[in-house]
PDB file of N, CA and C in Angstrom:
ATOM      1  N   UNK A   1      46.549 151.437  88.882  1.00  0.00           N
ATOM      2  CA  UNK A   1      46.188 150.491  87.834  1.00  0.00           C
ATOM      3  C   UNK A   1      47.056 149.237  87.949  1.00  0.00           C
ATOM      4  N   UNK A   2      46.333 147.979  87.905  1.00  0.00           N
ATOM      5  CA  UNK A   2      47.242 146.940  88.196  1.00  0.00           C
ATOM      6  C   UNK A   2      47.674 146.546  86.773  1.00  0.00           C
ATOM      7  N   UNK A   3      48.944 145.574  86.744  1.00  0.00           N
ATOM      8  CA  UNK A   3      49.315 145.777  85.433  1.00  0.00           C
ATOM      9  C   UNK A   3      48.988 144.052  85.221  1.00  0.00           C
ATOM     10  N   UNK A   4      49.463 143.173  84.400  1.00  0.00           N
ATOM     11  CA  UNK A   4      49.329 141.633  84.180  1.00  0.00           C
ATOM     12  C   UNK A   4      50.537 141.295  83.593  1.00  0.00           C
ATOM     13  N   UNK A   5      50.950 140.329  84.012  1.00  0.00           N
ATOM     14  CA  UNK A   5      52.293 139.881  84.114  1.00  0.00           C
ATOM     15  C   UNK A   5      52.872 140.138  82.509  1.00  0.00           C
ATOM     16  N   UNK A   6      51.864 139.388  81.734  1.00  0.00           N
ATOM     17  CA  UNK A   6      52.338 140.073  80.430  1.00  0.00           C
ATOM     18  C   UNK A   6      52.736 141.790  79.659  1.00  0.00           C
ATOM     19  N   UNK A   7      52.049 142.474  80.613  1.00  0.00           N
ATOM     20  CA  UNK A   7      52.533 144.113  80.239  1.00  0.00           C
ATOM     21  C   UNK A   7      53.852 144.573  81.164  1.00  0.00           C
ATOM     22  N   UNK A   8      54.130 143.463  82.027  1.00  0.00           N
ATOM     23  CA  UNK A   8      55.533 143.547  83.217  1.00  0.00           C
ATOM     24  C   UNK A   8      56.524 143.099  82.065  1.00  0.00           C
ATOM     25  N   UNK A   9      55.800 142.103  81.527  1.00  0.00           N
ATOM     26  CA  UNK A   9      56.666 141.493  80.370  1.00  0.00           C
ATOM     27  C   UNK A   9      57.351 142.315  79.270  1.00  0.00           C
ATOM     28  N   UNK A  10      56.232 142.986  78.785  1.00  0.00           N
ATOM     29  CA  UNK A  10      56.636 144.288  77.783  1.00  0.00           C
ATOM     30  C   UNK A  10      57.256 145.031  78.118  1.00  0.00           C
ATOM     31  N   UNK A  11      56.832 145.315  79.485  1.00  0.00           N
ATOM     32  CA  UNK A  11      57.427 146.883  79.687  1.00  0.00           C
ATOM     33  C   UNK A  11      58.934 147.125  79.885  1.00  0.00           C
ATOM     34  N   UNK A  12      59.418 145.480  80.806  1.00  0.00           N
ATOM     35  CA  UNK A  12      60.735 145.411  80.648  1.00  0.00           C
ATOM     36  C   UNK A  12      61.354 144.966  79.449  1.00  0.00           C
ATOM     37  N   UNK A  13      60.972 144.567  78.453  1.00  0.00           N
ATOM     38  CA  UNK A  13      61.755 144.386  77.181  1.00  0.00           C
ATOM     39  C   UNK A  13      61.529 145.724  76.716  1.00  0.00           C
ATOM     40  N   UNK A  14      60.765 146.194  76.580  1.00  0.00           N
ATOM     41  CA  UNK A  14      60.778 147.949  76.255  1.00  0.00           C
ATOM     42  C   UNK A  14      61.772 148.638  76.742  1.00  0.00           C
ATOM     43  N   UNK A  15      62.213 148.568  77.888  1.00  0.00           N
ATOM     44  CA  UNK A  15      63.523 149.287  78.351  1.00  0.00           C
ATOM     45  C   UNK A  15      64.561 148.253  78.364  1.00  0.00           C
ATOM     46  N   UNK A  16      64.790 147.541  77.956  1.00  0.00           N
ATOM     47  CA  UNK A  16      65.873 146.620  77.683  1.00  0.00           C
ATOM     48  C   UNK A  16      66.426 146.511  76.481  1.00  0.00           C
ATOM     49  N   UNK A  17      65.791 146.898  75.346  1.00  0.00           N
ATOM     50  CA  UNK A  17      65.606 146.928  74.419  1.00  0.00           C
ATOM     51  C   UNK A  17      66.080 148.009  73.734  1.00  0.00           C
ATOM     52  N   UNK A  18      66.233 149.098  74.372  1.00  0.00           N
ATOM     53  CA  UNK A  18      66.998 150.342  73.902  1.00  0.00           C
ATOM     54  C   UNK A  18      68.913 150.173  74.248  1.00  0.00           C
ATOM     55  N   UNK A  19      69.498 149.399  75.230  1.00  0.00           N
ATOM     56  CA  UNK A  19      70.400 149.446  75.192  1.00  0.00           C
ATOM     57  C   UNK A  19      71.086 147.957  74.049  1.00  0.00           C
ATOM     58  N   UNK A  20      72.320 148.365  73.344  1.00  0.00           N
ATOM     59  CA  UNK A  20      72.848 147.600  72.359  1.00  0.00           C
ATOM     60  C   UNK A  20      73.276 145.925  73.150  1.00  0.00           C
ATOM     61  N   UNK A  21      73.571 146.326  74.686  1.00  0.00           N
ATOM     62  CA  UNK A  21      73.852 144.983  74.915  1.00  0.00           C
ATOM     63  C   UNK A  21      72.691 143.465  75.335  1.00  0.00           C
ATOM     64  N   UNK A  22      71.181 144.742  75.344  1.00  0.00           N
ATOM     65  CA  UNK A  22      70.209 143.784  75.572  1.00  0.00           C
ATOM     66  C   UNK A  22      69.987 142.888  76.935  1.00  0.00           C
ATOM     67  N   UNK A  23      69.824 142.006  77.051  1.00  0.00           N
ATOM     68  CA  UNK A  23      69.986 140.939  78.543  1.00  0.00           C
ATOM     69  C   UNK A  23      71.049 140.166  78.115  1.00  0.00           C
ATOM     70  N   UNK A  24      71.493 140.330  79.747  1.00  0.00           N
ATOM     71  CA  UNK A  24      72.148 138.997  79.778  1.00  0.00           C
ATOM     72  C   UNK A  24      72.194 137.530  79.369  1.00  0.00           C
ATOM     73  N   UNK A  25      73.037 137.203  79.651  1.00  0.00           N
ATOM     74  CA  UNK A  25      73.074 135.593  79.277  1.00  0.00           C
ATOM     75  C   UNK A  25      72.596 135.174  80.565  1.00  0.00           C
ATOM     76  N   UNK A  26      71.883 133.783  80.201  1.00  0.00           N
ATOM     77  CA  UNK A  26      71.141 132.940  81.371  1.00  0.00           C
ATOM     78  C   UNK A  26      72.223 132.678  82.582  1.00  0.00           C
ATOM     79  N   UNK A  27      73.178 132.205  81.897  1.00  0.00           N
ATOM     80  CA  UNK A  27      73.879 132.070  83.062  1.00  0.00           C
ATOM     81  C   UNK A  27      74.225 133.602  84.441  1.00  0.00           C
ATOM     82  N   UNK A  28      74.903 134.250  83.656  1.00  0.00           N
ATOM     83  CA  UNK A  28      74.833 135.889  84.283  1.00  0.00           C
ATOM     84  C   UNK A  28      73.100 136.225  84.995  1.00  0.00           C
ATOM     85  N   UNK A  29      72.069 136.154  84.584  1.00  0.00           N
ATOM     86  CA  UNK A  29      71.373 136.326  85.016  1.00  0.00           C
ATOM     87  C   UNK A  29      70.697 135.492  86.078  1.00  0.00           C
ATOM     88  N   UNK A  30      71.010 134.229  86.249  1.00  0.00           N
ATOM     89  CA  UNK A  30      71.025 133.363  87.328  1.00  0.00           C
ATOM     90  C   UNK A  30      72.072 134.087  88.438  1.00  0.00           C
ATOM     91  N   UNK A  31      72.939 134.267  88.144  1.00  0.00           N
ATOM     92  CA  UNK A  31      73.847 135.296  88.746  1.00  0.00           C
ATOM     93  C   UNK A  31      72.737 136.251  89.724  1.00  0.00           C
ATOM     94  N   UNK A  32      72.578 137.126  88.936  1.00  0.00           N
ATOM     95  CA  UNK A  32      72.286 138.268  89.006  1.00  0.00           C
ATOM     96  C   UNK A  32      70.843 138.459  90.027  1.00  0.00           C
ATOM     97  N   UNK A  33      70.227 136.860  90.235  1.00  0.00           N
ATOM     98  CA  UNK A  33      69.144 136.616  90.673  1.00  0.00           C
ATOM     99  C   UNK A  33      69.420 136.170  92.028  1.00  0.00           C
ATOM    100  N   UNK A  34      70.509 135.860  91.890  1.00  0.00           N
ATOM    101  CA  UNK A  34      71.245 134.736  93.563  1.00  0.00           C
ATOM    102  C   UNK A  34      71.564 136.093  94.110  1.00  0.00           C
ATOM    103  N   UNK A  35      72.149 136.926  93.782  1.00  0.00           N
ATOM    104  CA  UNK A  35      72.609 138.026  94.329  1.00  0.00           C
ATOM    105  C   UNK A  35      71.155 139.137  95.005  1.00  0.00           C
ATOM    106  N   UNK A  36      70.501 139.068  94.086  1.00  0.00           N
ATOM    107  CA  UNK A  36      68.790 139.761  95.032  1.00  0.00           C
ATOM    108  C   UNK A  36      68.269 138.962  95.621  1.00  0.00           C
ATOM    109  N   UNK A  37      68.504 137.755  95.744  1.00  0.00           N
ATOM    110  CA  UNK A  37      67.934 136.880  96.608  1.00  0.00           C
ATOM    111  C   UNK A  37      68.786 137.401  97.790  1.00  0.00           C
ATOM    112  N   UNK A  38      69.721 137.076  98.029  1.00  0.00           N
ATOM    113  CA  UNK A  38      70.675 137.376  99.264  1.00  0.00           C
ATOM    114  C   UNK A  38      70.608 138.608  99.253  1.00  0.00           C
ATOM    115  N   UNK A  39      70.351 139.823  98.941  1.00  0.00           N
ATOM    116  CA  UNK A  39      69.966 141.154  99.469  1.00  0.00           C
ATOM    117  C   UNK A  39      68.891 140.944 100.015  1.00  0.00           C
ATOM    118  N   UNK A  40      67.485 140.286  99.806  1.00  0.00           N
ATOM    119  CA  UNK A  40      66.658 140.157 100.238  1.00  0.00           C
ATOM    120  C   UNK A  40      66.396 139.460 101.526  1.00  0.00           C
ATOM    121  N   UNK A  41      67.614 138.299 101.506  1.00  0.00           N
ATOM    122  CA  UNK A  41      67.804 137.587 102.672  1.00  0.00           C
ATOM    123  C   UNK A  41      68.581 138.450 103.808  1.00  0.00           C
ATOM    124  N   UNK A  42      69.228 139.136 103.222  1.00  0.00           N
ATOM    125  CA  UNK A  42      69.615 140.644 104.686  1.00  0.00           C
ATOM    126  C   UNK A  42      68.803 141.071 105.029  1.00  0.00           C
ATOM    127  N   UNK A  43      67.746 142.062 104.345  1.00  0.00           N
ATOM    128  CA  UNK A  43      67.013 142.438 104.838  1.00  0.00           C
ATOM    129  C   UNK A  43      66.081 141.819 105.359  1.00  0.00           C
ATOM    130  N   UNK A  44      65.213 140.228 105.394  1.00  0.00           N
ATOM    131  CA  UNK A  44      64.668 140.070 105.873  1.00  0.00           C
ATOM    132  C   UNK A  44      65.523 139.914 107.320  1.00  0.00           C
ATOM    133  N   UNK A  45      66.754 139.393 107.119  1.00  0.00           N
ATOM    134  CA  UNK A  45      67.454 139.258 108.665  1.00  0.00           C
ATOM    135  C   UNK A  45      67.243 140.192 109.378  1.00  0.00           C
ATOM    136  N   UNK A  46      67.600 141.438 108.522  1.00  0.00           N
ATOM    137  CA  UNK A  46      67.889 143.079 109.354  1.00  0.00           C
ATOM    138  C   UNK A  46      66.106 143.040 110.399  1.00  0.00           C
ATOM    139  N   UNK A  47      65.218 142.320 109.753  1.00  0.00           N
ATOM    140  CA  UNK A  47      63.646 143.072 109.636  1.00  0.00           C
ATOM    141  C   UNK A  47      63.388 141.770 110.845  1.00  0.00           C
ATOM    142  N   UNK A  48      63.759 140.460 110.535  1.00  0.00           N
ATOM    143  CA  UNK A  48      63.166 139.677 111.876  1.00  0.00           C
ATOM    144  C   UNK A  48      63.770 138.835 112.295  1.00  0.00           C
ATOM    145  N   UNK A  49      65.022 139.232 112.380  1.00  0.00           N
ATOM    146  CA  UNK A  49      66.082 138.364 112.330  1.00  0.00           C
ATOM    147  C   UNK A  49      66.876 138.711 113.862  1.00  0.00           C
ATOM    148  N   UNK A  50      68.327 138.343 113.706  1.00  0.00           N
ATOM    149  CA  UNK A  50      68.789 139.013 115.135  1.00  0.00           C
ATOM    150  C   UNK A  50      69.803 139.767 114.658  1.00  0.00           C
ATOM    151  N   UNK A  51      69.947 140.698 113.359  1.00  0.00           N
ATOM    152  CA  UNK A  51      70.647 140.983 112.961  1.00  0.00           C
ATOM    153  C   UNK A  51      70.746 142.136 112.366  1.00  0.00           C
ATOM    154  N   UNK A  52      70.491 143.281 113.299  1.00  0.00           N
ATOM    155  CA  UNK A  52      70.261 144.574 113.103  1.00  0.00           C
ATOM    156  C   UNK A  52      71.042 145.496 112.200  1.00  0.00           C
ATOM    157  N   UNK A  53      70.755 146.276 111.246  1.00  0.00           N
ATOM    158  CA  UNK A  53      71.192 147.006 110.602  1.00  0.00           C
ATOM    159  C   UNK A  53      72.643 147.456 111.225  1.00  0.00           C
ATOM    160  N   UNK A  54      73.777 148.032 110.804  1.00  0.00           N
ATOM    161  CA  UNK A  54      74.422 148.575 111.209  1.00  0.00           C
ATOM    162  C   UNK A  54      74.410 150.150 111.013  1.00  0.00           C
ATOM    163  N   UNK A  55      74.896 150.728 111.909  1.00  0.00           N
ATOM    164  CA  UNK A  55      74.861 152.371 111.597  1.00  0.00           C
ATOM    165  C   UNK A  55      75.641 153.199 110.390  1.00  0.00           C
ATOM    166  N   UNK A  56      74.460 153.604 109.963  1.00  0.00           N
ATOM    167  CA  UNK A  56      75.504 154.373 108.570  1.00  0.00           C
ATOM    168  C   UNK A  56      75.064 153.269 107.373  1.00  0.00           C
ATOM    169  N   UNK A  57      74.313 152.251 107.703  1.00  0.00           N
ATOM    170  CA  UNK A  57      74.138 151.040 106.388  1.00  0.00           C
ATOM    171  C   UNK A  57      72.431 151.926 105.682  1.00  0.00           C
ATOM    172  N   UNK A  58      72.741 151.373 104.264  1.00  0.00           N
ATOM    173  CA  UNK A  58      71.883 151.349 103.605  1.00  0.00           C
ATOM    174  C   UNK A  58      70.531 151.210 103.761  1.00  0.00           C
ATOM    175  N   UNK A  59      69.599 152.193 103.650  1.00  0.00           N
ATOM    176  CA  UNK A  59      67.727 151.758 104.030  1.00  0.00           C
ATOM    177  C   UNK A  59      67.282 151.104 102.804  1.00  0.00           C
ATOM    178  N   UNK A  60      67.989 149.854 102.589  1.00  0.00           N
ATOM    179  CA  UNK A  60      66.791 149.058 101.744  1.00  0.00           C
ATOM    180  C   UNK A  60      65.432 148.874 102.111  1.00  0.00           C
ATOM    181  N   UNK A  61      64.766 148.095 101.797  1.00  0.00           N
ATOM    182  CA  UNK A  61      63.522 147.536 102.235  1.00  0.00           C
ATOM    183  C   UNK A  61      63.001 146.086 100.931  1.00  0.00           C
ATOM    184  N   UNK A  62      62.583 145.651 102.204  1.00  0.00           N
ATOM    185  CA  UNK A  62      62.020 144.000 101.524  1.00  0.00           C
ATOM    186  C   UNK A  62      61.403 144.192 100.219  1.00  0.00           C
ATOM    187  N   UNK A  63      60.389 145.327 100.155  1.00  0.00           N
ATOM    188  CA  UNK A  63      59.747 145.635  98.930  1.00  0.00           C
ATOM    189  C   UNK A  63      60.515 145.997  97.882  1.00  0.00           C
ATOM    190  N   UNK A  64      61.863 146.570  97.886  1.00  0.00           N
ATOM    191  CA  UNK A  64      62.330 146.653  96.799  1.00  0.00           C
ATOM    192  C   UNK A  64      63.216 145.631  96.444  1.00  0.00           C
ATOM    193  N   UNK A  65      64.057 145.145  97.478  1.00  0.00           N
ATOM    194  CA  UNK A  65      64.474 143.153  96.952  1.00  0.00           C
ATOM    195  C   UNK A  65      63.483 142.798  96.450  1.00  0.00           C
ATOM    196  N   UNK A  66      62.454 142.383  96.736  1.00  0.00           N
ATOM    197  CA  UNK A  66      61.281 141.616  96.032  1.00  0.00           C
ATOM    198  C   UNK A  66      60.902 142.194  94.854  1.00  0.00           C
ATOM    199  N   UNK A  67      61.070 143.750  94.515  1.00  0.00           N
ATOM    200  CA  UNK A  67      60.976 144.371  93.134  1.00  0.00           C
ATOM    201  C   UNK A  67      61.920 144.353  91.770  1.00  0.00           C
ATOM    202  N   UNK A  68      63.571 144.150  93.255  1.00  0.00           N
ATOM    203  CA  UNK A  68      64.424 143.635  92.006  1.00  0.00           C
ATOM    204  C   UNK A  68      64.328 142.373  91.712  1.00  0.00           C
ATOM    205  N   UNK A  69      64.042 141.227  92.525  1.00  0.00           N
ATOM    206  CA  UNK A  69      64.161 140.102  91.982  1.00  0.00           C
ATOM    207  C   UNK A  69      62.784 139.956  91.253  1.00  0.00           C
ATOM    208  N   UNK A  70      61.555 140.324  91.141  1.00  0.00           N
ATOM    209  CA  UNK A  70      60.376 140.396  89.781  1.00  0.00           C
ATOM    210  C   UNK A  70      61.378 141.052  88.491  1.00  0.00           C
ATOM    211  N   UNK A  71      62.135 142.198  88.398  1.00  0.00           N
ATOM    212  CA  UNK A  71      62.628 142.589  87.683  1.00  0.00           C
ATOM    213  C   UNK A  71      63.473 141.498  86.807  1.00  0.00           C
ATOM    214  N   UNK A  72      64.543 140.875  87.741  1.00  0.00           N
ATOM    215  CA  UNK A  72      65.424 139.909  86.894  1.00  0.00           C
ATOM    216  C   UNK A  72      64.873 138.447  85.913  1.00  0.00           C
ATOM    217  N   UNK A  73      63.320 138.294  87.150  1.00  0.00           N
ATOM    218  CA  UNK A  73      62.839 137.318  86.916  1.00  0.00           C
ATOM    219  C   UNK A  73      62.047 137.209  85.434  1.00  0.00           C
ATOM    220  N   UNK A  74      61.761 139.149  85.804  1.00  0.00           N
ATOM    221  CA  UNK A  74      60.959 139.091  84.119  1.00  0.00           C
ATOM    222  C   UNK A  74      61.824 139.013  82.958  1.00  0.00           C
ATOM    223  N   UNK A  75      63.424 139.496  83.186  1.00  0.00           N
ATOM    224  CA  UNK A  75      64.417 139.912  81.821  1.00  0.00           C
ATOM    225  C   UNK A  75      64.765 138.007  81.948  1.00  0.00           C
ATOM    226  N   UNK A  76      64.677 137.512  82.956  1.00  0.00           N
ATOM    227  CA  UNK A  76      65.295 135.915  82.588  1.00  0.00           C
ATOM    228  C   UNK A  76      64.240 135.318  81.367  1.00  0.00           C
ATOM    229  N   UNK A  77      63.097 135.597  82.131  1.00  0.00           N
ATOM    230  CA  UNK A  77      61.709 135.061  81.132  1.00  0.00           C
ATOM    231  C   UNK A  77      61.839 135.650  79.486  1.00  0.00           C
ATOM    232  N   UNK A  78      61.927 136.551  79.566  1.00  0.00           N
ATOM    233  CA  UNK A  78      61.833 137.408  78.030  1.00  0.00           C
ATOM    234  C   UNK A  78      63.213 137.044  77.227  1.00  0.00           C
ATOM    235  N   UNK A  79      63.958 136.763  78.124  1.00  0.00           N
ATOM    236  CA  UNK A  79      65.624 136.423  77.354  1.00  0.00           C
ATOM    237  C   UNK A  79      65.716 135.095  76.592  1.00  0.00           C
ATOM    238  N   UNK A  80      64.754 133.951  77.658  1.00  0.00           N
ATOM    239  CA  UNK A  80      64.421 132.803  77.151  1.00  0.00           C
ATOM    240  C   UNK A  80      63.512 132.706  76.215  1.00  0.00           C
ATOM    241  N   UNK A  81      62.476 133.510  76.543  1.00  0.00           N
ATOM    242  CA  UNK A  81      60.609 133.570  75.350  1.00  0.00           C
ATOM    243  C   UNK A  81      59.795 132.973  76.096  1.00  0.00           C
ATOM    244  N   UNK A  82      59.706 132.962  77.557  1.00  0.00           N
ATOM    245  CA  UNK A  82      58.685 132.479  78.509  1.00  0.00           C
ATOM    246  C   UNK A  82      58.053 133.536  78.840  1.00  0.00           C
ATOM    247  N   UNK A  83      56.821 132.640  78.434  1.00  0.00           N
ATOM    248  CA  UNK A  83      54.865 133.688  78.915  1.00  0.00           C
ATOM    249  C   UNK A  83      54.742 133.023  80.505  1.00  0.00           C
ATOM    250  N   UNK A  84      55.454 134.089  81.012  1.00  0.00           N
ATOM    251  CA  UNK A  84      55.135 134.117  82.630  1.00  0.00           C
ATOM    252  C   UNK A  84      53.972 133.864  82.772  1.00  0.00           C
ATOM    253  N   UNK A  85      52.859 134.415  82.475  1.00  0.00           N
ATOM    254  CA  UNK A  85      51.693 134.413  82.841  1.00  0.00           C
ATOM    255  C   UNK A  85      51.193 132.413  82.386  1.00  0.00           C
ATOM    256  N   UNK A  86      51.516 131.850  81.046  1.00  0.00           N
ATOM    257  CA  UNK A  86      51.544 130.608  80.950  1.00  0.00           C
ATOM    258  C   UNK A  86      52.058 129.771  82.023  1.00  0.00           C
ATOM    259  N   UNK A  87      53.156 129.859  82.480  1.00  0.00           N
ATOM    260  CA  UNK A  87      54.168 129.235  83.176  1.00  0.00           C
ATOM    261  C   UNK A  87      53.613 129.441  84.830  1.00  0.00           C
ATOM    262  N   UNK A  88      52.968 130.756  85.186  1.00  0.00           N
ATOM    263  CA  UNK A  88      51.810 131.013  86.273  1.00  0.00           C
ATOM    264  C   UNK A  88      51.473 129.492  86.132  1.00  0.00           C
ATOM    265  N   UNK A  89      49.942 129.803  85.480  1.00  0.00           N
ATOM    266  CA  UNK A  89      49.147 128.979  85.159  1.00  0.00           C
ATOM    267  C   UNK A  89      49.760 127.585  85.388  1.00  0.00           C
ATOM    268  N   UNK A  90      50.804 127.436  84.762  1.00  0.00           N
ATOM    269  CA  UNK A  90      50.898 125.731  84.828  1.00  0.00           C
ATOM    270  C   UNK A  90      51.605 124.837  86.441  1.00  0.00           C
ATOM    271  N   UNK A  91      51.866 126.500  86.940  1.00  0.00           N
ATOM    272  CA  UNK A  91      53.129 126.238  88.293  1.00  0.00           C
ATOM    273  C   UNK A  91      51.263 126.035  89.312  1.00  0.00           C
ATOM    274  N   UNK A  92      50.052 126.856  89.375  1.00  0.00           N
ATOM    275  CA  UNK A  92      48.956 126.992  89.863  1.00  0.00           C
ATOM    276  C   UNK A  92      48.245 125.087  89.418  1.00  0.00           C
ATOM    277  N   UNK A  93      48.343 124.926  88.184  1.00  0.00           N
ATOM    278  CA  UNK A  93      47.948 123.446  87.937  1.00  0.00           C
ATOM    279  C   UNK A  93      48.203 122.454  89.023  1.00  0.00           C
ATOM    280  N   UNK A  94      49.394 122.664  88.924  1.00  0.00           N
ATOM    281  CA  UNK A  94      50.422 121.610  89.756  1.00  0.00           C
ATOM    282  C   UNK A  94      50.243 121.991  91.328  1.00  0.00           C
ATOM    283  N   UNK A  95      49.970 122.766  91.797  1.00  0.00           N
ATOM    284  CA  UNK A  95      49.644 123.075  93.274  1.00  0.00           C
ATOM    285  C   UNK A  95      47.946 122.501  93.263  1.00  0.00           C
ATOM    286  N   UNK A  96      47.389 122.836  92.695  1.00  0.00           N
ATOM    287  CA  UNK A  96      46.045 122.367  92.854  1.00  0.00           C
ATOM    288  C   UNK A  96      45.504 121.419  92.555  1.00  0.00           C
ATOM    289  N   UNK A  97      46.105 120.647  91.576  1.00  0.00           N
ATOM    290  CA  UNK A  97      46.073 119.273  91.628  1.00  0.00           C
ATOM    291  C   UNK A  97      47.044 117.987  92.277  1.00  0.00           C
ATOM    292  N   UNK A  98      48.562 118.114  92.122  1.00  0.00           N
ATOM    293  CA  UNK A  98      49.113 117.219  93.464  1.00  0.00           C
ATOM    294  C   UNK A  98      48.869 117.189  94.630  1.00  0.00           C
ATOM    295  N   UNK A  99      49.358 118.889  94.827  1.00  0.00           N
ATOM    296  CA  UNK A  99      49.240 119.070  95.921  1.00  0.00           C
ATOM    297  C   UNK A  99      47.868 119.461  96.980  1.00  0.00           C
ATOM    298  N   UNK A 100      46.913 119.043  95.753  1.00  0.00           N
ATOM    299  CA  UNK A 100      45.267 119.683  96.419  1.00  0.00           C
ATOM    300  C   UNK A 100      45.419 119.446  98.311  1.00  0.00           C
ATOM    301  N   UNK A 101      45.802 117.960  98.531  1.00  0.00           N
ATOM    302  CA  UNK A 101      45.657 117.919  99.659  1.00  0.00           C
ATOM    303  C   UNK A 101      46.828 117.713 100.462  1.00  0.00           C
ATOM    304  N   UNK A 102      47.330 118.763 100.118  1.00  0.00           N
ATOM    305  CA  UNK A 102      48.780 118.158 101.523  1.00  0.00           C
ATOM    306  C   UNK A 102      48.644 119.602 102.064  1.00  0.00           C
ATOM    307  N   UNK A 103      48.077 120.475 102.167  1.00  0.00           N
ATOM    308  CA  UNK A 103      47.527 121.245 103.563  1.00  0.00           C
ATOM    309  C   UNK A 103      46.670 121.476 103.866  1.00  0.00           C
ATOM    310  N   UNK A 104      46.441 121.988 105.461  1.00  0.00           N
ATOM    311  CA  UNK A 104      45.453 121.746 105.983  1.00  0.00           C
ATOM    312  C   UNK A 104      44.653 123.103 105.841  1.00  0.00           C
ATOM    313  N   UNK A 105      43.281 123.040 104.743  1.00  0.00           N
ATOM    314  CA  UNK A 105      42.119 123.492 104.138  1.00  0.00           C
ATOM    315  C   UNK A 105      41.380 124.845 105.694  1.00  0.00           C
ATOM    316  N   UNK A 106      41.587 125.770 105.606  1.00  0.00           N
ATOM    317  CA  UNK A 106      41.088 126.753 106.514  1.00  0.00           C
ATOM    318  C   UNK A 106      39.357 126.452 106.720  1.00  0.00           C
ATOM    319  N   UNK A 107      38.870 126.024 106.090  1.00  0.00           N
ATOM    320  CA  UNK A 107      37.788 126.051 105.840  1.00  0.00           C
ATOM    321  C   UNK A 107      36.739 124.412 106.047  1.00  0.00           C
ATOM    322  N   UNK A 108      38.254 123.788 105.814  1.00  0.00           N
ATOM    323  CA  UNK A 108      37.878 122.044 106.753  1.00  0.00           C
ATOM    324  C   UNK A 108      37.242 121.856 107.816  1.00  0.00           C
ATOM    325  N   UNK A 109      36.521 121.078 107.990  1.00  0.00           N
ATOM    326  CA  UNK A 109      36.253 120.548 108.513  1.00  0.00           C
ATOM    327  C   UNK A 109      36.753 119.037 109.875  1.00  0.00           C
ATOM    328  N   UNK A 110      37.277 119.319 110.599  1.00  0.00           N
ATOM    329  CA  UNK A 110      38.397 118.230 111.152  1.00  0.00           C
ATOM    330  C   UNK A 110      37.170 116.915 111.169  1.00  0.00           C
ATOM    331  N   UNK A 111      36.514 116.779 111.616  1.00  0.00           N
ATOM    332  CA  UNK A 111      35.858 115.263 111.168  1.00  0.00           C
ATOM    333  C   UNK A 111      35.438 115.039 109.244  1.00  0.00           C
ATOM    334  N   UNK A 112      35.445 115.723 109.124  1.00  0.00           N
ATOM    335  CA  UNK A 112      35.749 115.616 107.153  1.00  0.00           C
ATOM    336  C   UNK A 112      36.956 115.167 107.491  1.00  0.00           C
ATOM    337  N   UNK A 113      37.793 115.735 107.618  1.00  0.00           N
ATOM    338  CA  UNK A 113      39.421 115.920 107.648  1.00  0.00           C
ATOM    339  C   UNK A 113      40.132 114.046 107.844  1.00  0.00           C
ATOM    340  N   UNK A 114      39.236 113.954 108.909  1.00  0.00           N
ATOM    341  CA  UNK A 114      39.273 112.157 109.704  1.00  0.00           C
ATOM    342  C   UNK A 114      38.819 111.093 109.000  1.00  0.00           C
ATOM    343  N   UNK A 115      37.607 111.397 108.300  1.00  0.00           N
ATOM    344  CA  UNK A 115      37.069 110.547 107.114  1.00  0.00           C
ATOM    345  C   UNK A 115      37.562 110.542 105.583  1.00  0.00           C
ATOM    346  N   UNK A 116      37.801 111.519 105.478  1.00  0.00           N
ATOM    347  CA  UNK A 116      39.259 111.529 104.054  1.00  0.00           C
ATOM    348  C   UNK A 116      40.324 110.765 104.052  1.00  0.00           C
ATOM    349  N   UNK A 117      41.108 110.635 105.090  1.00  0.00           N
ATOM    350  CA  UNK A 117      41.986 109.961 105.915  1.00  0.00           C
ATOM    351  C   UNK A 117      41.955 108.473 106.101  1.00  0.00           C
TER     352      UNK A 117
END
């Protein structure tokens, strides 16, 4: 069952919500976000990088960096009172309308492409 960003939303204030200290502060959680970023940036090294695991190291995987950093991303959102799913939407606006044309369209036409131009 797929879930929508807003029940990602709930579900982590639902378990956040039982402990007395709640979320972090923005700042700490900017923290806390730089730090899964750079786990994530190992492992992508470890994965296509030239920079092979060492023996005896940890089996992360990309999918779960990318799970913790959705995680932090949702307690940053809910800590502030941002509707991810709004903030979607408006980040999707802005790609499809500035940026409608600054790449190149799979589906273009290269003499369209020349006459736009």
């Amino acid at each position: 069952m797929e879930k929508s960003l807003a029940e990602m939303q709930r579900e982590v204030d639902r378990y956040i919500s039982q402990f007395k200290e709640g979320y972090f502060s923005p700042l700490s959680m900017l923290a806390r976000m730089t730090e899964e970023v750079g786990e994530l940036a190992r492992e992508v090294n470890h994965s296509f990088g030239e920079k092979p695991k060492k023996a005896g190291e940890d089996d992360n995987s990309i999918e779960l960096e990318l799970g913790d950093i959705l995680f932090i991303t949702l307690c940053f959102a809910n800590s502030l009172n941002i509707d991810l799913t709004e903030a979607h939407d408006r980040v999707m606006h802005k790609f499809n309308t500035r940026d409608k044309d600054r790449w190149t369209r799979i589906d273009t036409d290269p003499q369209q492409e020349e006459e736009r131009q």
